[in-house]
C-alpha atoms as a PDB file:
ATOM      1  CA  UNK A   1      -3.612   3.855  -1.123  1.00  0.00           C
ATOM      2  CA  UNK A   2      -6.989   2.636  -3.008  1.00  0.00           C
ATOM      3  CA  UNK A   3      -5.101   0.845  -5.767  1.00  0.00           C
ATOM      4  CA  UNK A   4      -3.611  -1.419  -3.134  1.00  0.00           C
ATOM      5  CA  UNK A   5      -7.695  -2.714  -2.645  1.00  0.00           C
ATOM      6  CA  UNK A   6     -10.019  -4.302  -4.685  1.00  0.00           C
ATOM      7  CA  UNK A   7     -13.935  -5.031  -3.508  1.00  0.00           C
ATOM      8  CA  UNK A   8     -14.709  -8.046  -4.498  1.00  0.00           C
ATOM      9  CA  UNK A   9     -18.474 -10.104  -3.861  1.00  0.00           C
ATOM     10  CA  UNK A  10     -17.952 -12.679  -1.888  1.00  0.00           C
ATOM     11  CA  UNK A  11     -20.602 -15.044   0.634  1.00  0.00           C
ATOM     12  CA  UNK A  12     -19.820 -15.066   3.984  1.00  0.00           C
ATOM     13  CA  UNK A  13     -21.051 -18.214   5.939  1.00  0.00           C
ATOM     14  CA  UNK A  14     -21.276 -18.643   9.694  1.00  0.00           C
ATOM     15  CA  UNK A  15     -20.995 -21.498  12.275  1.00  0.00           C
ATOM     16  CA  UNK A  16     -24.735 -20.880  13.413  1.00  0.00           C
ATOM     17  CA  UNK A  17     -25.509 -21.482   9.369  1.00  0.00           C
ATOM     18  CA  UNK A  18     -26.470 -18.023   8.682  1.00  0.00           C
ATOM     19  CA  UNK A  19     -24.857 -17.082   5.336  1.00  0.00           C
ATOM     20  CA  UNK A  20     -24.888 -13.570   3.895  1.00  0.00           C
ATOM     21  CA  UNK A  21     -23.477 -11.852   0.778  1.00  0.00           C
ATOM     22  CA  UNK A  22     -21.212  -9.178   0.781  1.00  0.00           C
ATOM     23  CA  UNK A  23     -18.277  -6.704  -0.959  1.00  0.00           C
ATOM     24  CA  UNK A  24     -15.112  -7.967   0.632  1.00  0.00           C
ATOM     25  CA  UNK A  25     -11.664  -5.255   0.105  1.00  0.00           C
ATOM     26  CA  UNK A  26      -8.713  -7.911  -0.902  1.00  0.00           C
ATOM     27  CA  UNK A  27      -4.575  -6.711  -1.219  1.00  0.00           C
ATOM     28  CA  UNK A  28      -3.970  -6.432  -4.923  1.00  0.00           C
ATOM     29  CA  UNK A  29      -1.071  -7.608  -6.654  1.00  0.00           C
ATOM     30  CA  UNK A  30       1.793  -6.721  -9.153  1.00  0.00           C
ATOM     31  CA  UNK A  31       4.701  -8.823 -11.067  1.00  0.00           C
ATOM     32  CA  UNK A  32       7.356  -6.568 -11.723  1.00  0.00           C
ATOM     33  CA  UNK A  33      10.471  -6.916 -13.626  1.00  0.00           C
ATOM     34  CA  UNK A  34      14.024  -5.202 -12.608  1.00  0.00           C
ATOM     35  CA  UNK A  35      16.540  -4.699 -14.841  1.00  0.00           C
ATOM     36  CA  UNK A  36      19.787  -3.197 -13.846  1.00  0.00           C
ATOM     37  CA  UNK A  37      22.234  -1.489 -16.224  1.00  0.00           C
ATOM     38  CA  UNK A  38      20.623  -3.580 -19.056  1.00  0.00           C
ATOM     39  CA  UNK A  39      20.093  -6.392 -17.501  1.00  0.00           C
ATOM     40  CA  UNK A  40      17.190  -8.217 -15.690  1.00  0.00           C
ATOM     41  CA  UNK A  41      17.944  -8.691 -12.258  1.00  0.00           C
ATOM     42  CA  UNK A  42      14.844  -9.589 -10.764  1.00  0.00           C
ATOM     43  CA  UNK A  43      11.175 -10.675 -11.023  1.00  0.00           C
ATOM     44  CA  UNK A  44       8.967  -9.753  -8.094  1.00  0.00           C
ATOM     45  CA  UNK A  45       5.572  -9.800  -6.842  1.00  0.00           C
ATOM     46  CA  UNK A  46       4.202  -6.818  -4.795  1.00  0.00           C
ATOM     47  CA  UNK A  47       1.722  -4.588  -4.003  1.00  0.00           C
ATOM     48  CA  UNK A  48       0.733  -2.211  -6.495  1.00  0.00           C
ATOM     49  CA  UNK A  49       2.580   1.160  -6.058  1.00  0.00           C
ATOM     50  CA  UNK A  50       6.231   2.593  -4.447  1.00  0.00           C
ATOM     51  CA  UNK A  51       8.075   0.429  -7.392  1.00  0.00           C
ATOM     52  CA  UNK A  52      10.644   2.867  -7.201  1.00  0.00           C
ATOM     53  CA  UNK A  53      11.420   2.755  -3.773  1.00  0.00           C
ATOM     54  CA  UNK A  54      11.252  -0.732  -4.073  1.00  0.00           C
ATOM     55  CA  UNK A  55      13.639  -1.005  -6.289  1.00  0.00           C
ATOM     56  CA  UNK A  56      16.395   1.144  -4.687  1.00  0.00           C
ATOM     57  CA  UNK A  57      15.552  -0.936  -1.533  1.00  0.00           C
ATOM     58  CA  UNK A  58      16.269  -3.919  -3.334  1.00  0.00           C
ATOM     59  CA  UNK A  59      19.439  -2.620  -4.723  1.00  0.00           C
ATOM     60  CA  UNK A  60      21.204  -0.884  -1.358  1.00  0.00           C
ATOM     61  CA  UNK A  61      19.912  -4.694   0.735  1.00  0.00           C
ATOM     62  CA  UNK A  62      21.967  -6.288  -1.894  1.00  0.00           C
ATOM     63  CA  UNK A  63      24.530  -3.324  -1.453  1.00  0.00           C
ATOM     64  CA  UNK A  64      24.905  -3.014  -5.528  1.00  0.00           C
ATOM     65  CA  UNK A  65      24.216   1.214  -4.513  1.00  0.00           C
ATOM     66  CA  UNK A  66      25.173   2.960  -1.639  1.00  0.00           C
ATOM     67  CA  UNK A  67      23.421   6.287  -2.452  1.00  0.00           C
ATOM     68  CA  UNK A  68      21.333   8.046  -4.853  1.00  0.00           C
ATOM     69  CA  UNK A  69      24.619   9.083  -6.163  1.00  0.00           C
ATOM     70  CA  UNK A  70      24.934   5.863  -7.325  1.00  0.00           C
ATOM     71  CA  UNK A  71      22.346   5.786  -9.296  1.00  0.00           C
ATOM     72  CA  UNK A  72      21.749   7.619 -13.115  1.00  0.00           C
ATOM     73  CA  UNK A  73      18.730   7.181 -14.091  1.00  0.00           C
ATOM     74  CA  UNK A  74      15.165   5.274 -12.632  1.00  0.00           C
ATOM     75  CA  UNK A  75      12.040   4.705 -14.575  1.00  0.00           C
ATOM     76  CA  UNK A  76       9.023   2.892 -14.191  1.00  0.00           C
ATOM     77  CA  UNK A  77       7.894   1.571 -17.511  1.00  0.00           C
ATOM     78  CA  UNK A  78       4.696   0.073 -17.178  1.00  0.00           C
ATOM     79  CA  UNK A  79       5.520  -3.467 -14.613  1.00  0.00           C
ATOM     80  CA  UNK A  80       9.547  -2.853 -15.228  1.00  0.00           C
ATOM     81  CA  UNK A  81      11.531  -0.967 -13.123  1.00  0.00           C
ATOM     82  CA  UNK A  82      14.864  -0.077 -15.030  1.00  0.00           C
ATOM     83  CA  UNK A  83      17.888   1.528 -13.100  1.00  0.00           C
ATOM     84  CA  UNK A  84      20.731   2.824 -14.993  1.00  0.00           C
ATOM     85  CA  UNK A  85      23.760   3.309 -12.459  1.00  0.00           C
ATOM     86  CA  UNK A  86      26.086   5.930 -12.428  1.00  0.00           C
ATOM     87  CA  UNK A  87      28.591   3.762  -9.944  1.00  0.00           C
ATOM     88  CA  UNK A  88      28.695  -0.034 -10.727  1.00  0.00           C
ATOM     89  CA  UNK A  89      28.943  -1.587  -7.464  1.00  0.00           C
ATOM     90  CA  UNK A  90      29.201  -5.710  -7.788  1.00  0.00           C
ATOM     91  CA  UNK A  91      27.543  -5.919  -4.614  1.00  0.00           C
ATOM     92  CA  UNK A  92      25.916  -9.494  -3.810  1.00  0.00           C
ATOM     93  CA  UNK A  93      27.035 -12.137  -6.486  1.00  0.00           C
ATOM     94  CA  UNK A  94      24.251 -13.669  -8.787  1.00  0.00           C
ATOM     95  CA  UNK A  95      25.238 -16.705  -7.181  1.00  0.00           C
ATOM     96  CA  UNK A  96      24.725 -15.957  -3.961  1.00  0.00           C
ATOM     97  CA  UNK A  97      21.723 -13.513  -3.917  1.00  0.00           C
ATOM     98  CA  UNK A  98      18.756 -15.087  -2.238  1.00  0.00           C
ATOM     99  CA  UNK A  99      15.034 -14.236  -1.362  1.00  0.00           C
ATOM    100  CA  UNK A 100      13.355 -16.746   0.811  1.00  0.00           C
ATOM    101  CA  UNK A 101       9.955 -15.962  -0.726  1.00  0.00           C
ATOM    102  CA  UNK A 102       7.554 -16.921  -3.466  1.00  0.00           C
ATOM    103  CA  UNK A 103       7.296 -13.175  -3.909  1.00  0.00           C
ATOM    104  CA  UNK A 104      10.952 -13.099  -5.648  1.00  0.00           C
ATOM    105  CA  UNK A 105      12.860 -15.376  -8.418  1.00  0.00           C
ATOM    106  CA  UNK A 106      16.371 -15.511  -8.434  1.00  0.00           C
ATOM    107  CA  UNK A 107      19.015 -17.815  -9.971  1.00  0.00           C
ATOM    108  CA  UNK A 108      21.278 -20.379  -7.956  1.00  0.00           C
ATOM    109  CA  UNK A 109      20.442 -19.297  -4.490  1.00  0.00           C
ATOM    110  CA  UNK A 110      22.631 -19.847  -1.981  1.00  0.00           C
ATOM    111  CA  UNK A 111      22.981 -19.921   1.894  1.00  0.00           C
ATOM    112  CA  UNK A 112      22.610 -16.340   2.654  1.00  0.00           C
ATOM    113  CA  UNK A 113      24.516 -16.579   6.022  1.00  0.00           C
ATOM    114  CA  UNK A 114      27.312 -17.159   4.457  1.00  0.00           C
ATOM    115  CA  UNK A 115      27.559 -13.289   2.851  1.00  0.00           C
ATOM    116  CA  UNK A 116      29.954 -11.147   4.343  1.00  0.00           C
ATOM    117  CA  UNK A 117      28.994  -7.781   5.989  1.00  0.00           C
ATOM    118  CA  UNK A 118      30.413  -5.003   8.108  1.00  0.00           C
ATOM    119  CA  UNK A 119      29.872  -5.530  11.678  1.00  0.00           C
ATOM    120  CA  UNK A 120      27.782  -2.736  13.091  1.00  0.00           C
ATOM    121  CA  UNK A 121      28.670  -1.319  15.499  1.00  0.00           C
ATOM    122  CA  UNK A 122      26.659   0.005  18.722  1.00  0.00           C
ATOM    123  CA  UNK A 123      26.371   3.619  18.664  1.00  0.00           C
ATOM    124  CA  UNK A 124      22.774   4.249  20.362  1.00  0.00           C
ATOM    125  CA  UNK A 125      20.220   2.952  22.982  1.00  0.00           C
ATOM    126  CA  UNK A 126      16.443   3.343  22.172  1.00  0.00           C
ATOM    127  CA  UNK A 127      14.150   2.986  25.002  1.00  0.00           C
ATOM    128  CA  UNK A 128      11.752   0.108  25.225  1.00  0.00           C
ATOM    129  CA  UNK A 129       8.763   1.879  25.264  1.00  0.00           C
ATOM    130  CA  UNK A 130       9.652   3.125  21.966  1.00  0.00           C
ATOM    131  CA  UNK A 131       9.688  -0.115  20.702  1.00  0.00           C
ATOM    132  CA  UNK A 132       6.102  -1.396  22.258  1.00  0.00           C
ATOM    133  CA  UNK A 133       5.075   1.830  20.159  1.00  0.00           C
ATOM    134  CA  UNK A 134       6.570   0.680  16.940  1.00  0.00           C
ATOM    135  CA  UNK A 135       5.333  -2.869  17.249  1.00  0.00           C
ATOM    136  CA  UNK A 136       1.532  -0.862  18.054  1.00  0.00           C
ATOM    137  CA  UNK A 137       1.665   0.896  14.829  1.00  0.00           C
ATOM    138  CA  UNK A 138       2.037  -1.910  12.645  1.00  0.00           C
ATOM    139  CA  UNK A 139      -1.015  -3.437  14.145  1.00  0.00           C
ATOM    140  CA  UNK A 140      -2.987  -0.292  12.809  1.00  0.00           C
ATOM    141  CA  UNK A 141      -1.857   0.077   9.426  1.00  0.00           C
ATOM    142  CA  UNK A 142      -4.446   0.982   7.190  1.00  0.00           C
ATOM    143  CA  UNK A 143      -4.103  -1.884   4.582  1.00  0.00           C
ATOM    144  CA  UNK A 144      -3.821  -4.855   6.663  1.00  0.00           C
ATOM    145  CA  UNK A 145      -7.157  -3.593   9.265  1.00  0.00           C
ATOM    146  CA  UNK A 146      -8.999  -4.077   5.930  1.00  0.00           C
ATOM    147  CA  UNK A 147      -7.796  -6.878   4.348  1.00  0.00           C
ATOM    148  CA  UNK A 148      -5.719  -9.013   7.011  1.00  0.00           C
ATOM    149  CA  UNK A 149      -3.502  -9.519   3.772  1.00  0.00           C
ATOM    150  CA  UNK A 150      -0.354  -6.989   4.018  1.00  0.00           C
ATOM    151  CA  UNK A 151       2.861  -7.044   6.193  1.00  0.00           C
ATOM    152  CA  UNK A 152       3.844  -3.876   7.432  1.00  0.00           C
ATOM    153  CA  UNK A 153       7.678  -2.460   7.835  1.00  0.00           C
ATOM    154  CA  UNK A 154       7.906   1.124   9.899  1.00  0.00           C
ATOM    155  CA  UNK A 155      10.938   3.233   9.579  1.00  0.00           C
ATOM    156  CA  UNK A 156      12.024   4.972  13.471  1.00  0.00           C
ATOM    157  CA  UNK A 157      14.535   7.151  13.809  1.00  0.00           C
ATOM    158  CA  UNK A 158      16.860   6.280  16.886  1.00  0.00           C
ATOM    159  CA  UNK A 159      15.130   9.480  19.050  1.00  0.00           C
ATOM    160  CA  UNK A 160      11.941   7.541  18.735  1.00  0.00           C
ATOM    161  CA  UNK A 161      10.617   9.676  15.636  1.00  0.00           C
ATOM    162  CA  UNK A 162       8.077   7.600  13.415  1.00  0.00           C
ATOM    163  CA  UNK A 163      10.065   8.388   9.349  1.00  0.00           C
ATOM    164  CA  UNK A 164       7.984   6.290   7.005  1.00  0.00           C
ATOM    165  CA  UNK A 165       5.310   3.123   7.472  1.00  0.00           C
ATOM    166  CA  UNK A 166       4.843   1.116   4.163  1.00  0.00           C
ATOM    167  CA  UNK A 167       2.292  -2.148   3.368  1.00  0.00           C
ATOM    168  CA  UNK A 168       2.864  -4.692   0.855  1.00  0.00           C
ATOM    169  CA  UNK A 169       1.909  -8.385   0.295  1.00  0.00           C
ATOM    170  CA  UNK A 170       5.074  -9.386   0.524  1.00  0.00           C
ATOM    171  CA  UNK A 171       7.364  -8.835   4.000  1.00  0.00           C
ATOM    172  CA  UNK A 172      10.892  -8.324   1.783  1.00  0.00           C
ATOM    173  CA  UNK A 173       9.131  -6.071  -0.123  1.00  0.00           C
ATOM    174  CA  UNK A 174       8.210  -3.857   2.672  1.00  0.00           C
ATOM    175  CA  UNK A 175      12.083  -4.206   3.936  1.00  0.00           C
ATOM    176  CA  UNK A 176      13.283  -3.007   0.371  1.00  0.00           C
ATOM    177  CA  UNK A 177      10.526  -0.394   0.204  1.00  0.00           C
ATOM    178  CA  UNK A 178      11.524   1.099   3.667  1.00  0.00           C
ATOM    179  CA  UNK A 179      15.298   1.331   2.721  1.00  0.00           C
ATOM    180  CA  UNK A 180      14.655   2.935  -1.092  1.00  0.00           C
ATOM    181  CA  UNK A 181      12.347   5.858   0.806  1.00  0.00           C
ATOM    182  CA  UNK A 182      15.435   6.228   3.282  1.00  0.00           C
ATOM    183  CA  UNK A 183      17.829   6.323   0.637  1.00  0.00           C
ATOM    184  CA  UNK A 184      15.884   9.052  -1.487  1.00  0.00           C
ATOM    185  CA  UNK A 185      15.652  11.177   1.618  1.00  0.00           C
ATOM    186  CA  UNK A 186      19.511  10.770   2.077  1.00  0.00           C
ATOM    187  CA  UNK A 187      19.056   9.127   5.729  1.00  0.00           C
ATOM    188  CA  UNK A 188      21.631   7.019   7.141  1.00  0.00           C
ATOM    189  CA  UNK A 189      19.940   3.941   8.043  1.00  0.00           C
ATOM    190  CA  UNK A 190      22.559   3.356  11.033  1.00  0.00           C
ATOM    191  CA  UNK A 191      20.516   6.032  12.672  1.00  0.00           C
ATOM    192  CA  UNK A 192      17.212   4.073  12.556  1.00  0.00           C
ATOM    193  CA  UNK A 193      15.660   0.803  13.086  1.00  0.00           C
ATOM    194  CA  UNK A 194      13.137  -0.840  11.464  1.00  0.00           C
ATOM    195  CA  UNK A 195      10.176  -2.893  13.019  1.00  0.00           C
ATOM    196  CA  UNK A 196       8.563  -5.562  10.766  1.00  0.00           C
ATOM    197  CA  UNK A 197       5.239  -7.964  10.744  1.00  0.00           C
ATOM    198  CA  UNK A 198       6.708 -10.803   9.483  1.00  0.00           C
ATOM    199  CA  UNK A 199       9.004 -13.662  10.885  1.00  0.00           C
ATOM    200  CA  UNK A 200      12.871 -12.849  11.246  1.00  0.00           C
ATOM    201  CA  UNK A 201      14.748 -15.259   8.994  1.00  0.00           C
ATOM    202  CA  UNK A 202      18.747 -15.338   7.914  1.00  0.00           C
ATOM    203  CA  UNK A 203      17.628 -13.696   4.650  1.00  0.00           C
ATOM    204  CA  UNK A 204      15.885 -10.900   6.185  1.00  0.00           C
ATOM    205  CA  UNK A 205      18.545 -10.350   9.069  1.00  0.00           C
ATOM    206  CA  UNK A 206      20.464 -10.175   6.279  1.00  0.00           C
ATOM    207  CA  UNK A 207      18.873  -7.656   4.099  1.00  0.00           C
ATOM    208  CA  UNK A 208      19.249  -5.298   7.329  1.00  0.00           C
ATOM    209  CA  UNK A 209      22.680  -5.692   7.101  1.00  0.00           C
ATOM    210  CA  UNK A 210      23.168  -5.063   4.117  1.00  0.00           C
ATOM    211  CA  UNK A 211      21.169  -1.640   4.155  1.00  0.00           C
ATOM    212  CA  UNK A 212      23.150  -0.847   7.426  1.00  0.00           C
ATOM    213  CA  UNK A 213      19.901  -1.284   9.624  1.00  0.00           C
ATOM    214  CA  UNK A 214      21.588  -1.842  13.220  1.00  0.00           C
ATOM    215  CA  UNK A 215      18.402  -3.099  15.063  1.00  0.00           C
ATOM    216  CA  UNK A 216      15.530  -4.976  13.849  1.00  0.00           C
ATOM    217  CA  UNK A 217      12.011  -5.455  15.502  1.00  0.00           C
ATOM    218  CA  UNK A 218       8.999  -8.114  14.396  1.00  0.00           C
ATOM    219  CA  UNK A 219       6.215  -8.799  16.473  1.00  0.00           C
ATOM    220  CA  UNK A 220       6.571 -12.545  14.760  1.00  0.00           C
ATOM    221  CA  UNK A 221       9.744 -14.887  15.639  1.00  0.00           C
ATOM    222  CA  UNK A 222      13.249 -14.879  14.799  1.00  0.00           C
ATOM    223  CA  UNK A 223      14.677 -18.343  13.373  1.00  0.00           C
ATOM    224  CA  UNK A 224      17.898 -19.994  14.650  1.00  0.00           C
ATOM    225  CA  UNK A 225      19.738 -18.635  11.585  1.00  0.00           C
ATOM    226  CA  UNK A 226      18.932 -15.391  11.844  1.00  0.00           C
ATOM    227  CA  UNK A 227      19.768 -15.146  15.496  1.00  0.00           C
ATOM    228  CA  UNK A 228      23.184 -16.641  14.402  1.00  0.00           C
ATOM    229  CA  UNK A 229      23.294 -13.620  11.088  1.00  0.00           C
ATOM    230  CA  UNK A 230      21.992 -10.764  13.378  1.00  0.00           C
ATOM    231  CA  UNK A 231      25.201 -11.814  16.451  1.00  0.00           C
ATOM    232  CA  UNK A 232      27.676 -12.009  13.385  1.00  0.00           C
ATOM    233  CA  UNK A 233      26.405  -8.780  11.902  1.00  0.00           C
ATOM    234  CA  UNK A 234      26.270  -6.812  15.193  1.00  0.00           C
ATOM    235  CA  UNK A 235      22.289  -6.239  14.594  1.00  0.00           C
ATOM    236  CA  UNK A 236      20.098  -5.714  17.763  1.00  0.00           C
ATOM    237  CA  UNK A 237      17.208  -8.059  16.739  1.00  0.00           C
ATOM    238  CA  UNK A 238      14.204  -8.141  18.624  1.00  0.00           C
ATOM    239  CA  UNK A 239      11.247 -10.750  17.956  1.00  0.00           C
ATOM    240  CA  UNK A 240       7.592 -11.274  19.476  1.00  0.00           C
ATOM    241  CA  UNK A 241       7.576  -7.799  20.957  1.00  0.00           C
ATOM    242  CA  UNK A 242       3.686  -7.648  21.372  1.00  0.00           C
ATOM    243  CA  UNK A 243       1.506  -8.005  24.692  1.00  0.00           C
ATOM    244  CA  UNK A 244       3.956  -5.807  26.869  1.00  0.00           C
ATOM    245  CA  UNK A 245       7.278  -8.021  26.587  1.00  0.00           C
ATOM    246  CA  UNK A 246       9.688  -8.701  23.639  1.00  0.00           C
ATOM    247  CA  UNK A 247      12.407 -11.480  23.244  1.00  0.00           C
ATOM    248  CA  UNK A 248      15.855 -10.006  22.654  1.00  0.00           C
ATOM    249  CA  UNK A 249      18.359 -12.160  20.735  1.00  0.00           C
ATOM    250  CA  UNK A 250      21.417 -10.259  20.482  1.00  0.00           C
ATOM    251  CA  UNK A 251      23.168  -7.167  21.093  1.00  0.00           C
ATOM    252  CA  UNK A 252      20.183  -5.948  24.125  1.00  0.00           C
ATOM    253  CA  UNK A 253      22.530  -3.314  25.071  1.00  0.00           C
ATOM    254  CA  UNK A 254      20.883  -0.833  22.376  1.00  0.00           C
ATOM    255  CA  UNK A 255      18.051  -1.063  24.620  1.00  0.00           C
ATOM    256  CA  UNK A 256      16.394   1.080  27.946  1.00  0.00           C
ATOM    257  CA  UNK A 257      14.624  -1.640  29.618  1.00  0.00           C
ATOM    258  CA  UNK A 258      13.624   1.573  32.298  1.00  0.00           C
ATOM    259  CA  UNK A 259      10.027   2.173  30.394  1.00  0.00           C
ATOM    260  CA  UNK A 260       7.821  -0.645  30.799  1.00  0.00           C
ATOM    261  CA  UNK A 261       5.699  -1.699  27.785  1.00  0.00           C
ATOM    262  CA  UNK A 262       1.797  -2.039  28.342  1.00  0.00           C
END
């Protein structure tokens, strides 16, 4: 986790004028290049570390692998991630692939609502107490306590079992990096859901989709857009759930509302 933090001297001043100099731990950060089958698909920016997983995140969100038995080869080559595919899935269009960050570049984005995705369907309930647990664990996470400078994406299995937590700078990132660890353990990410730090956009509603993640939680809020992506996609989503109560924006049958949050 150290190469994620660098300790930097920086002065410190305070409202009653006292000033002080001290070593400071900031969120370091990595460009990285993706190139798929040969060609670049990607530039990124992201925490340094789980470029792998990142990338087969990236790639099942924008559904161009289902598996790791779609995929041949992986390296890591210095700040390129190259991915040789044994199954060439078309997947999102060039055209149409979007990232609503500064952490990604893409060409001719598009309005992501418009993609087309399965409907999920509702095949669990979680309890909310679960959830008010999730949402807690983010707020610990080792990276952003020290630097306030990392969102946060934790991987829960539908039973309530805590699978993977994972920090980066930027809160796709932590999406894609979730979903790649899921896919090399050969979960089925219908059987999970994922709570998040950051706000609940179209674009990330519709990475869930895409990676077959039927219920997404953020402690930040959900936009209009990705209220109206999560009711087309059949995605449970879930925002503000901090401080004992959570706003439910579609599909609230998935939850037990028996437990009461604290």
């Amino acid at each position: 986790m150290e190469n994620y933090i660098k300790k930097m001297d920086i002065l410190r001043l305070y409202s009653s004028g006292k000033a002080e100099n001290i070593k400071d731990e900031l969120l370091e950060e990595n460009s990285v290049e993706l190139e798929v089958d040969g060609n670049r698909e990607a530039s990124v920016i992201l925490s340094c570390g789980n470029e792998k997983i990142w990338a087969l995140g990236y790639l099942a969100c924008r559904k161009m692998i289902n598996s790791m038995e779609d995929v041949e080869d992986l390296q890591l080559t210095g700040r390129r991630v190259v991915v040789s595919r044994a199954v060439s899935r078309h997947g999102s269009s060039p055209d149409n692939r979007h990232i609503n960050t500064g952490s990604a570049v893409l060409k001719h984005p598009r309005d992501p609502s418009q993609e087309k995705c399965n409907f999920l369907p509702v095949q669990w309930k979680v309890d909310a107490g679960v959830i008010f647990s999730s949402v807690q664990r983010l707020r610990e996470a080792d990276v952003y306590k020290r630097t306030g400078n990392a969102h946060v994406a934790t991987l829960i299995s539908s039973s309530g079992e805590v699978l993977f937590t994972v920090e980066d700078i930027g809160r796709h990132n932590t999406m894609d990096k979730a979903v790649g660890w899921a896919l090399m353990q050969g979960l089925k990410m219908v059987n999970c859901f994922l709570a998040v730090s950051g706000r609940l956009p179209s674009d990330m509603v519709q990475k869930a989709a895409g990676a077959g993640i039927p219920m997404l939680v953020s402690v930040s809020a959900a936009t209009a857009s990705g209220v109206e992506t999560a009711i087309r996609q059949g995605i449970t989503l879930v925002g503000f759930a901090r401080e004992g109560r959570m706003n439910v924006y579609s599909f609230p049958e998935r939850i037990e509302s028996s437990a009461q949050g604290s």
